[in-house]
C-alpha atoms as a PDB file:
ATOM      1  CA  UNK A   1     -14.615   7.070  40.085  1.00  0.00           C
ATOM      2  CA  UNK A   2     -17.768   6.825  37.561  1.00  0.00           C
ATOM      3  CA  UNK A   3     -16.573   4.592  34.674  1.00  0.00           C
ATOM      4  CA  UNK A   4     -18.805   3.796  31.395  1.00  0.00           C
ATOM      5  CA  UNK A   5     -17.491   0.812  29.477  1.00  0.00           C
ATOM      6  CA  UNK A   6     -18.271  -1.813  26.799  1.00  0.00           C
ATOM      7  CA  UNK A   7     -16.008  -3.926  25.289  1.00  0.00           C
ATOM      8  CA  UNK A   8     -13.764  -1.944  23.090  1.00  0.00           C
ATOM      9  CA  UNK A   9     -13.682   1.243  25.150  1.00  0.00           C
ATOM     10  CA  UNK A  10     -14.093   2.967  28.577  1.00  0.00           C
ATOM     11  CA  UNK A  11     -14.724   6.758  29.436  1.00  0.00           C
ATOM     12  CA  UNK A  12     -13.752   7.551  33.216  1.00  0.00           C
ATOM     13  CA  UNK A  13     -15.114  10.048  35.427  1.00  0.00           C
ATOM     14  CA  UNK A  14     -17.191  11.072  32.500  1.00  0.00           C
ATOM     15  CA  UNK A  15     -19.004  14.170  34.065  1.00  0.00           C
ATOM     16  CA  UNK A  16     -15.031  15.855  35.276  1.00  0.00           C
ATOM     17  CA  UNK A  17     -15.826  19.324  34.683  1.00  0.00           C
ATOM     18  CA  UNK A  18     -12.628  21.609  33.953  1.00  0.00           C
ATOM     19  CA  UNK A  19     -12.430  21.622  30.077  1.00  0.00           C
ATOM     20  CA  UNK A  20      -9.768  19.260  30.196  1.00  0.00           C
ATOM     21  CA  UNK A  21     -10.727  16.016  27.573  1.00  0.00           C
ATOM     22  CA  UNK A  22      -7.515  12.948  28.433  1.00  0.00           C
ATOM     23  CA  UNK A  23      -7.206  10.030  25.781  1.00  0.00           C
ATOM     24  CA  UNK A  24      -5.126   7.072  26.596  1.00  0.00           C
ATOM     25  CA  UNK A  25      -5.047   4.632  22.984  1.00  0.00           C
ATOM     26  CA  UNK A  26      -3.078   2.411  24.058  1.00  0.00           C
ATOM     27  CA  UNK A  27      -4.337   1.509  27.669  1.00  0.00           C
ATOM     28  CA  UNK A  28      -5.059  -2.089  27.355  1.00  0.00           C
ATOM     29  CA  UNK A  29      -2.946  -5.390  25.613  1.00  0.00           C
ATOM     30  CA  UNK A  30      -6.158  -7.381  25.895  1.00  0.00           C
ATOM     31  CA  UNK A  31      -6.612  -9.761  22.398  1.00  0.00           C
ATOM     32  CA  UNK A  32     -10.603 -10.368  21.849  1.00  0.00           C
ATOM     33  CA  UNK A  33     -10.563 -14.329  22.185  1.00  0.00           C
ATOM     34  CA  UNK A  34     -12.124 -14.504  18.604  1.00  0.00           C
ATOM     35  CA  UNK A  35      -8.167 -13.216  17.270  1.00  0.00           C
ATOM     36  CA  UNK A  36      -6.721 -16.286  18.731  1.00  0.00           C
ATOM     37  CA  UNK A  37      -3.809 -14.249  20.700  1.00  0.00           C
ATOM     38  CA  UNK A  38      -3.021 -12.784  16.811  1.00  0.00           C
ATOM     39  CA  UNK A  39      -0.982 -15.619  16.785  1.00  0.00           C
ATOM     40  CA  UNK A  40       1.739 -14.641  18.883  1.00  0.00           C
ATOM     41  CA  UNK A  41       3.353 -15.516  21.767  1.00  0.00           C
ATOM     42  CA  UNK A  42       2.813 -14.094  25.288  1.00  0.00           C
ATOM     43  CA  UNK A  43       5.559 -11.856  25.779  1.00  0.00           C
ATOM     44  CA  UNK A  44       4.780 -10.150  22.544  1.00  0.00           C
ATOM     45  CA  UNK A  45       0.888  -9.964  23.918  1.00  0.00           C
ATOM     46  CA  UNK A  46       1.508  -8.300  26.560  1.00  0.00           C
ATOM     47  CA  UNK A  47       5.427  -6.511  26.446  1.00  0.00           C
ATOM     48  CA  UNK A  48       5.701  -2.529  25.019  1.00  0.00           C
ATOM     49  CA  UNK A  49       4.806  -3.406  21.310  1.00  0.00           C
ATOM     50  CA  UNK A  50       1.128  -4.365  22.544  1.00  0.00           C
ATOM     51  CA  UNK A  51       0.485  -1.431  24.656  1.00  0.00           C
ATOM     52  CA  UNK A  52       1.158   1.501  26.748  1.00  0.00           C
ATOM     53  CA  UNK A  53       2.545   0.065  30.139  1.00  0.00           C
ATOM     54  CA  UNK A  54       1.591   2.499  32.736  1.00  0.00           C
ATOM     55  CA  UNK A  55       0.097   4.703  30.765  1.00  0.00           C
ATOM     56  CA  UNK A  56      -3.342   4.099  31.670  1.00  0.00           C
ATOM     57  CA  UNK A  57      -2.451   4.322  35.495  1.00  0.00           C
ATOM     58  CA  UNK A  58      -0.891   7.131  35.247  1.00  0.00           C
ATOM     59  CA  UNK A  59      -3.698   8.739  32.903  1.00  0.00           C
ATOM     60  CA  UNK A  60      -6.091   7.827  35.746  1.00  0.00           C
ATOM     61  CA  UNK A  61      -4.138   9.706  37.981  1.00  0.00           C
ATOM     62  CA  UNK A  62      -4.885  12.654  36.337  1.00  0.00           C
ATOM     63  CA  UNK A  63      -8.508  12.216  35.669  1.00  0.00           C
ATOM     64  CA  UNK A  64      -8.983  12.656  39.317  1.00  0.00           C
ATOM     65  CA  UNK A  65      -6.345  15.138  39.762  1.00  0.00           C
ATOM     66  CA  UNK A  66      -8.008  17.779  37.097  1.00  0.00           C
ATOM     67  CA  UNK A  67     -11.424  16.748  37.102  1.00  0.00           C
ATOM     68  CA  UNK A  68     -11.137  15.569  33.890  1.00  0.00           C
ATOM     69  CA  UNK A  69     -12.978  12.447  31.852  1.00  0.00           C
ATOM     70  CA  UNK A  70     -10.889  10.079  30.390  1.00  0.00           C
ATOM     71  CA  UNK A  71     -11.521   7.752  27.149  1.00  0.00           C
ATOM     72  CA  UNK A  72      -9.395   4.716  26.953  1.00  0.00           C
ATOM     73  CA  UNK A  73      -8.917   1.867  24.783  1.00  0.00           C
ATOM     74  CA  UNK A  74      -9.788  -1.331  25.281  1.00  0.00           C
ATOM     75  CA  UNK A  75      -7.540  -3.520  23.618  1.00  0.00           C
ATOM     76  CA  UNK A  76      -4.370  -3.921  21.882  1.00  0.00           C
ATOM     77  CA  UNK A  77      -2.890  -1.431  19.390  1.00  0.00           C
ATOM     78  CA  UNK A  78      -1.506  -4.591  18.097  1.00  0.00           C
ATOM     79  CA  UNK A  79      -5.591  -5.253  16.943  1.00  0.00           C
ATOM     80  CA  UNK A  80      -5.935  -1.832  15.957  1.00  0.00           C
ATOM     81  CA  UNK A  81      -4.114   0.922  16.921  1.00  0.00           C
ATOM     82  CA  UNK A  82      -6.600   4.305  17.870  1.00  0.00           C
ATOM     83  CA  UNK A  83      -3.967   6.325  17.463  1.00  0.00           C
ATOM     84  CA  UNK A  84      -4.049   5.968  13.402  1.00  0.00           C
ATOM     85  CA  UNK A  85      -5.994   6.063  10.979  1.00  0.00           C
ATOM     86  CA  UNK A  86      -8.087   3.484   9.080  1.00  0.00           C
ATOM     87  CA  UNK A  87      -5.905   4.394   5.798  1.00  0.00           C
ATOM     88  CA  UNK A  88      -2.896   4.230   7.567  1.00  0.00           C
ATOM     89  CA  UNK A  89      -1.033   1.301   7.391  1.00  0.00           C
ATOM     90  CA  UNK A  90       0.233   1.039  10.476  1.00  0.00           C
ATOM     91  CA  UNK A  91      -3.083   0.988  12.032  1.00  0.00           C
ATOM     92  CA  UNK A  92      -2.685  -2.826  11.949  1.00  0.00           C
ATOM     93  CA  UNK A  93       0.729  -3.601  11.834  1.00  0.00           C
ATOM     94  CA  UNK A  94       2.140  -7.039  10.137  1.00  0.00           C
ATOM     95  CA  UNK A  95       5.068  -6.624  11.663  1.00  0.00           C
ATOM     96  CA  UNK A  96       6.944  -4.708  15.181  1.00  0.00           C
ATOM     97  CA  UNK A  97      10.399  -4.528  16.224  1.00  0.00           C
ATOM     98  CA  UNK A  98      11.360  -7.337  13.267  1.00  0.00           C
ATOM     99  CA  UNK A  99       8.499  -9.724  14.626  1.00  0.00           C
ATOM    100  CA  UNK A 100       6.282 -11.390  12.831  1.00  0.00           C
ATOM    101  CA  UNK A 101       2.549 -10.653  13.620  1.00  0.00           C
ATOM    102  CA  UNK A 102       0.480 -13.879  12.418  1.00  0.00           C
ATOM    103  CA  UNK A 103      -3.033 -12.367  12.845  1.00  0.00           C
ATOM    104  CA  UNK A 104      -2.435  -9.268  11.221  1.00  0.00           C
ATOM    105  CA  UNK A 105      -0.476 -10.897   7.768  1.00  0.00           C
ATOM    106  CA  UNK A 106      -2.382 -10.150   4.418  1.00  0.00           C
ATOM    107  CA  UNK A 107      -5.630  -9.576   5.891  1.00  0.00           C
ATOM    108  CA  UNK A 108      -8.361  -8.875   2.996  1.00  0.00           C
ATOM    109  CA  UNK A 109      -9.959  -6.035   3.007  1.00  0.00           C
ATOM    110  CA  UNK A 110     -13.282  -7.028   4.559  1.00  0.00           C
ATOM    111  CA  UNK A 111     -11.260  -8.178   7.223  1.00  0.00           C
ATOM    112  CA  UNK A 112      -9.113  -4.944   7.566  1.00  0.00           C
ATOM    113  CA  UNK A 113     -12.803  -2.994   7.478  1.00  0.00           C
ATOM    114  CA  UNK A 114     -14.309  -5.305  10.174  1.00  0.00           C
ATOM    115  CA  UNK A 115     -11.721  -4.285  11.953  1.00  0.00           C
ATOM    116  CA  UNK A 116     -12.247  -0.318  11.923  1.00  0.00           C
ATOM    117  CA  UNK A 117     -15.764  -0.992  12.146  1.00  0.00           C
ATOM    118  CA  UNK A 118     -15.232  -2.946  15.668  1.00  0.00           C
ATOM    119  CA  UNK A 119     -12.394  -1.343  16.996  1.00  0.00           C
ATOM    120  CA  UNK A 120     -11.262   2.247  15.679  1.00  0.00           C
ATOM    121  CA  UNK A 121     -14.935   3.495  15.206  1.00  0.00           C
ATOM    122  CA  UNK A 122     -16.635   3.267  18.337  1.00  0.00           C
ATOM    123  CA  UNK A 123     -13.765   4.296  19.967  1.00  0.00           C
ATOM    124  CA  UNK A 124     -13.710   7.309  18.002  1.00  0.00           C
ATOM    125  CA  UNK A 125     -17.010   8.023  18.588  1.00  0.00           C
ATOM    126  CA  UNK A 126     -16.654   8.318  22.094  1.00  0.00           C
ATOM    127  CA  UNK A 127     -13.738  10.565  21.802  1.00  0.00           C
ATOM    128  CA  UNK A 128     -16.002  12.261  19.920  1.00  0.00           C
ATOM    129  CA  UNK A 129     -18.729  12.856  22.235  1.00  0.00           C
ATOM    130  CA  UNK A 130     -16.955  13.447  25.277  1.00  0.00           C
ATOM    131  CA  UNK A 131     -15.236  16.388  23.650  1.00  0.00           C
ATOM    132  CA  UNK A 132     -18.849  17.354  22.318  1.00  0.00           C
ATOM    133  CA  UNK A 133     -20.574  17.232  26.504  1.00  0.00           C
ATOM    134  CA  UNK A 134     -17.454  18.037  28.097  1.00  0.00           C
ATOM    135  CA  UNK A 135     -17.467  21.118  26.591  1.00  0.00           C
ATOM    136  CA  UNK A 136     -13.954  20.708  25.544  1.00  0.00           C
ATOM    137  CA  UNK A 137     -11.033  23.494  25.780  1.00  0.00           C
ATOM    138  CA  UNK A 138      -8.174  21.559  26.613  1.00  0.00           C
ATOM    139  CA  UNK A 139      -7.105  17.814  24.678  1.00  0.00           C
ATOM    140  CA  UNK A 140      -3.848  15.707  26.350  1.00  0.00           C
ATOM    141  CA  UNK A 141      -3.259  12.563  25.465  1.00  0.00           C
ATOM    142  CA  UNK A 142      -1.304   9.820  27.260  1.00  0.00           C
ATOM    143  CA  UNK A 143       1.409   7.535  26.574  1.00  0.00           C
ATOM    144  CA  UNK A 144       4.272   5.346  27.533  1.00  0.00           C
ATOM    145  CA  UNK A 145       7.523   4.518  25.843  1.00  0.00           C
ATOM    146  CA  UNK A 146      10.299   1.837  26.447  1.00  0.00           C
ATOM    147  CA  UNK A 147      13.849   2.914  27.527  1.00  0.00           C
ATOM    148  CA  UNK A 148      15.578   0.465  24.901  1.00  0.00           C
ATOM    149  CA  UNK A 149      13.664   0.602  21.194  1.00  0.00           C
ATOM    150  CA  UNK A 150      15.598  -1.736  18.566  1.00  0.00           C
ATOM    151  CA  UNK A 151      18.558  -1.700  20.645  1.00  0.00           C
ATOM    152  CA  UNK A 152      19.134   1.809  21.246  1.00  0.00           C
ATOM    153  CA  UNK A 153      18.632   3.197  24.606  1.00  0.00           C
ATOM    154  CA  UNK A 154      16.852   6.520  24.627  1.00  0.00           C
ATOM    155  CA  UNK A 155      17.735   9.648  26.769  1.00  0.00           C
ATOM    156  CA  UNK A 156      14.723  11.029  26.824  1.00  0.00           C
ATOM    157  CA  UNK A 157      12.559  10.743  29.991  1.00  0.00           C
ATOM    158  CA  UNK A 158       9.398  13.046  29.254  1.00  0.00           C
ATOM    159  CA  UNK A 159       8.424  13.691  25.703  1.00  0.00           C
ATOM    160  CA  UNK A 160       5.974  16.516  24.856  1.00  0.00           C
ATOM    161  CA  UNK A 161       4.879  16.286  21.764  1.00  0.00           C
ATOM    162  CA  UNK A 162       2.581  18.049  19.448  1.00  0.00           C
ATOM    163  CA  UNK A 163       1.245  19.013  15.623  1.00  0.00           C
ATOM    164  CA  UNK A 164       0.793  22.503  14.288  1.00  0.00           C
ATOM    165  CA  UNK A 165      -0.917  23.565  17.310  1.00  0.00           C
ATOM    166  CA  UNK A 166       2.595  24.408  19.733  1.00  0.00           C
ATOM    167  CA  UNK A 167       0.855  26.519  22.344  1.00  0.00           C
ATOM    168  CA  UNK A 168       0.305  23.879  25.207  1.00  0.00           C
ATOM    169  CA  UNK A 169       3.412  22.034  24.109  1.00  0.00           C
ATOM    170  CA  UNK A 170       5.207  25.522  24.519  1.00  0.00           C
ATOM    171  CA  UNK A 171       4.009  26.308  27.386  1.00  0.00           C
ATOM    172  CA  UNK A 172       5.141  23.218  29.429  1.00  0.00           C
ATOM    173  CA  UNK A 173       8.288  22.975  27.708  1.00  0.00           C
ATOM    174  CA  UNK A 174       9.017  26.963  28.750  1.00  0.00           C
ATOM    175  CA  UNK A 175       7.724  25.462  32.500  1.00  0.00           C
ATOM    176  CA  UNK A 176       9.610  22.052  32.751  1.00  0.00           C
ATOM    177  CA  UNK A 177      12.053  22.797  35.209  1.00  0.00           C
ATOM    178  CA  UNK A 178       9.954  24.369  37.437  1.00  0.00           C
ATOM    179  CA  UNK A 179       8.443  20.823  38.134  1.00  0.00           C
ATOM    180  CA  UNK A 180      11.368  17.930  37.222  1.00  0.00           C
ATOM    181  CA  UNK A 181      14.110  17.062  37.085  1.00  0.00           C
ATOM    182  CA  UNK A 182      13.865  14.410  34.429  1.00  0.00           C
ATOM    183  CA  UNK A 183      15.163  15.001  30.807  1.00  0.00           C
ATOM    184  CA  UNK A 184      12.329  16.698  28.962  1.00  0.00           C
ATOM    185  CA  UNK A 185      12.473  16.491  25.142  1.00  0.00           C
ATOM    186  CA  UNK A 186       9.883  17.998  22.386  1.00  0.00           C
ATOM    187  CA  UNK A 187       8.652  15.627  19.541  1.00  0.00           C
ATOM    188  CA  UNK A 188      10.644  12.792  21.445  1.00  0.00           C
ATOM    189  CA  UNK A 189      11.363   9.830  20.989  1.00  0.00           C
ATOM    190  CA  UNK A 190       8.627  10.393  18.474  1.00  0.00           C
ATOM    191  CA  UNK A 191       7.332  13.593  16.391  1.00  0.00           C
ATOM    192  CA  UNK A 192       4.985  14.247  13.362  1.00  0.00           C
ATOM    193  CA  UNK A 193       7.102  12.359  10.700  1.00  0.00           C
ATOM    194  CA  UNK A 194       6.142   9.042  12.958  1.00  0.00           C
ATOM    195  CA  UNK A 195       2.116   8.949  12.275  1.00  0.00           C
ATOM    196  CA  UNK A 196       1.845   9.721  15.292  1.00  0.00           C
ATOM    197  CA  UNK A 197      -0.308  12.733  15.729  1.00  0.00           C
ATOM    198  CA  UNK A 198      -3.814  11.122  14.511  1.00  0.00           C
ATOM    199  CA  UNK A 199      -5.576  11.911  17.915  1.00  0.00           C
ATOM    200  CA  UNK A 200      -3.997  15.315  18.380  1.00  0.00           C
ATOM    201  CA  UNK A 201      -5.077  16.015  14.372  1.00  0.00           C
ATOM    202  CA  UNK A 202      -8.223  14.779  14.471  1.00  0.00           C
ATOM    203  CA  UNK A 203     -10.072  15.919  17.691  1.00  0.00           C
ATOM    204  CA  UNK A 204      -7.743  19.197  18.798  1.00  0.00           C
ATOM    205  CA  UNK A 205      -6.198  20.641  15.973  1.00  0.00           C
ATOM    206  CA  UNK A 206      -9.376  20.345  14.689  1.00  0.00           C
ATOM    207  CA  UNK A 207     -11.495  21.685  16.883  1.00  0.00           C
ATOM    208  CA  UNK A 208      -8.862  24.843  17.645  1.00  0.00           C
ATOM    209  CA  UNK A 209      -8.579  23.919  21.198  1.00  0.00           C
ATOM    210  CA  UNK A 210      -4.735  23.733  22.701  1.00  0.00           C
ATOM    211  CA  UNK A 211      -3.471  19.844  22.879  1.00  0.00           C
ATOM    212  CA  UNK A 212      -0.471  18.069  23.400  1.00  0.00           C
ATOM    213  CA  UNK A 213       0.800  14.144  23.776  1.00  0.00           C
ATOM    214  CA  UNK A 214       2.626  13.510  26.885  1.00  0.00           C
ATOM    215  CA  UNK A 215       5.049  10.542  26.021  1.00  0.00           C
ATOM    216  CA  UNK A 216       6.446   8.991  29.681  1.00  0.00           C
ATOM    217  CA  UNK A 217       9.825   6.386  29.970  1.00  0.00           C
ATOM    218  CA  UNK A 218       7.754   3.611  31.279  1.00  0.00           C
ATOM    219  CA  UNK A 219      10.305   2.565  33.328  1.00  0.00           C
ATOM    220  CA  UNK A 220       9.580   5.552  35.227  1.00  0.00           C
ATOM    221  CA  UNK A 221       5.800   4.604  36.145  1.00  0.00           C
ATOM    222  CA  UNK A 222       6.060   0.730  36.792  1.00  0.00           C
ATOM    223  CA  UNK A 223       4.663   0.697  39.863  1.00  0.00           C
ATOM    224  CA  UNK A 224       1.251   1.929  41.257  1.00  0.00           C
ATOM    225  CA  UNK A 225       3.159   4.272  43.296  1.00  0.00           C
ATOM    226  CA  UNK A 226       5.347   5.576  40.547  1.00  0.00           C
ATOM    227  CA  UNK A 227       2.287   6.185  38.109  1.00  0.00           C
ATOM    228  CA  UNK A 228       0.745   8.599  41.572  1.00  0.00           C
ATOM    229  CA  UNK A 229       3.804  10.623  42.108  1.00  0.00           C
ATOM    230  CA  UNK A 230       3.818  10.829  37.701  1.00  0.00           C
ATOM    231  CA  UNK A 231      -0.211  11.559  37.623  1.00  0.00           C
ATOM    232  CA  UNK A 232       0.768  14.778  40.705  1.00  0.00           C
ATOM    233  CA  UNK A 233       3.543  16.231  38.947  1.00  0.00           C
ATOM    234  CA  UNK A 234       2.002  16.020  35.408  1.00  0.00           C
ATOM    235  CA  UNK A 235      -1.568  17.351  36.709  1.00  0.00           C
ATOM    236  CA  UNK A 236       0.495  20.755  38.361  1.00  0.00           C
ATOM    237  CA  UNK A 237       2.673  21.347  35.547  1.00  0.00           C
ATOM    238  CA  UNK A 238      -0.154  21.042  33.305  1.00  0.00           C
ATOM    239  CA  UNK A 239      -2.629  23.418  35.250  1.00  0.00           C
ATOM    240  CA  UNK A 240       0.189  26.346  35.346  1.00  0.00           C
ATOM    241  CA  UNK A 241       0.902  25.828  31.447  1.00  0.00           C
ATOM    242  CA  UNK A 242      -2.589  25.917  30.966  1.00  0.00           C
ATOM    243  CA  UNK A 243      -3.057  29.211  32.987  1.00  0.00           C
ATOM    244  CA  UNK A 244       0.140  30.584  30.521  1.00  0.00           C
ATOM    245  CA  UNK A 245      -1.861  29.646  27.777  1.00  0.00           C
ATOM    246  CA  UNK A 246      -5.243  31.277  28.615  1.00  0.00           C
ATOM    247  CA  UNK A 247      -3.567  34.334  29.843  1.00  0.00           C
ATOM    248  CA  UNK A 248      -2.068  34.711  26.109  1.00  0.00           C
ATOM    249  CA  UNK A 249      -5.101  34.131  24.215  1.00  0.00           C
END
């Protein structure tokens, strides 16, 4: 698979030619060496609160499966998180899960903007111009979730989440049986009142093209195998919402 990188991000299969744009922001738990590890310890580095686990893999899977590019993230959301935006506070979080994030405490505001300017910006960009070559009709973004957040285990195995735009989330949610078995949830485990929408906001809604977040249990894709059988299933149910939605328009 073609891959352009540089540091802070990486577009796959950039020339995939069906419309369909995939962003995964929280692909990577790398720490730039100049961050000193944030000052944390390696569990925290590299465990849920740092990044997507199987996310990107499964992400990949479907680049090849809908011949469609894919712009991921380079490092940890725990840097910056691409998903947010600059204003946002929890673009650079002090704190996650009740732990202490050394790096990140009372950063100045040059430091904050050096940041964005690193991190958030180019990353954006690319998101950017992907959608503008692609062209773009079709915007699905990629992400993982633990099965036990702050000590409450969550039912939810798929969640399909989206902003004002509903029509791709409808459309898979009206299809979801046809393709697993899994518990299927909209806005879940996390929904518009979260922050969590940025990407969706700012390069779909946007834009007027259908969207939609897929959220996965990521104890359902630990394994490369897992993340393949994921990527299939995803990539069909997608195409035959997809159709749903075109025939509407």
């Amino acid at each position: 698979m073609e891959t352009a990188t540089d540091d802070v991000v990486q577009v796959l299969h950039p020339h995939g030619a069906s419309g369909i744009v995939l962003v995964c922001e929280h692909a990577s738990h790398h720490v730039p060496a100049a961050l000193q590890d944030l000052g944390l310890p390696e569990d925290m580095r590299k465990g849920h609160a740092a990044w997507d686990p199987g996310a990107l893999g499964v992400a990949e899977g479907l680049s090849q499966r809908l011949d469609a590019p894919l712009v991921a993230s380079r490092v940890s959301r725990l840097v910056y998180d691409c998903n947010r935006p600059p204003e946002a506070p929890s673009a650079i979080l002090e704190c996650s899960e009740g732990r202490e994030i050394p790096g990140n405490i009372g950063l100045e505001h040059r430091v904050r903007a050096d940041r964005v300017a690193r991190y958030y910006l180019p990353f954006e960009a690319r998101v950017r111009a992907v959608l503008d070559t692609a062209p773009a009709q079709v915007l699905v973004t990629v992400h993982s979730f633990t099965p036990v957040f702050m000590g409450q285990r969550r039912d939810v195995e798929i969640g399909i989440l989206h902003d004002v735009d509903t029509r791709l989330a409808d459309a898979m949610l009206a299809r979801s049986l046809q393709h697993t078995a899994l518990h299927v949830q909209r806005n879940a485990p996390y929904g518009p009142q979260d922050g969590v929408m940025h990407t969706l906001q700012q390069h779909g809604v946007s834009r007027g093209i259908p969207n939609v977040m897929i959220e996965v249990r990521n104890d359902l894709i630990a394994t490369f195998a897992a993340q393949a059988a994921m990527a299939q299933m995803l990539a069909d149910w997608i195409s035959q919402s997809l159709s749903a939605v075109e025939m509407a328009a």
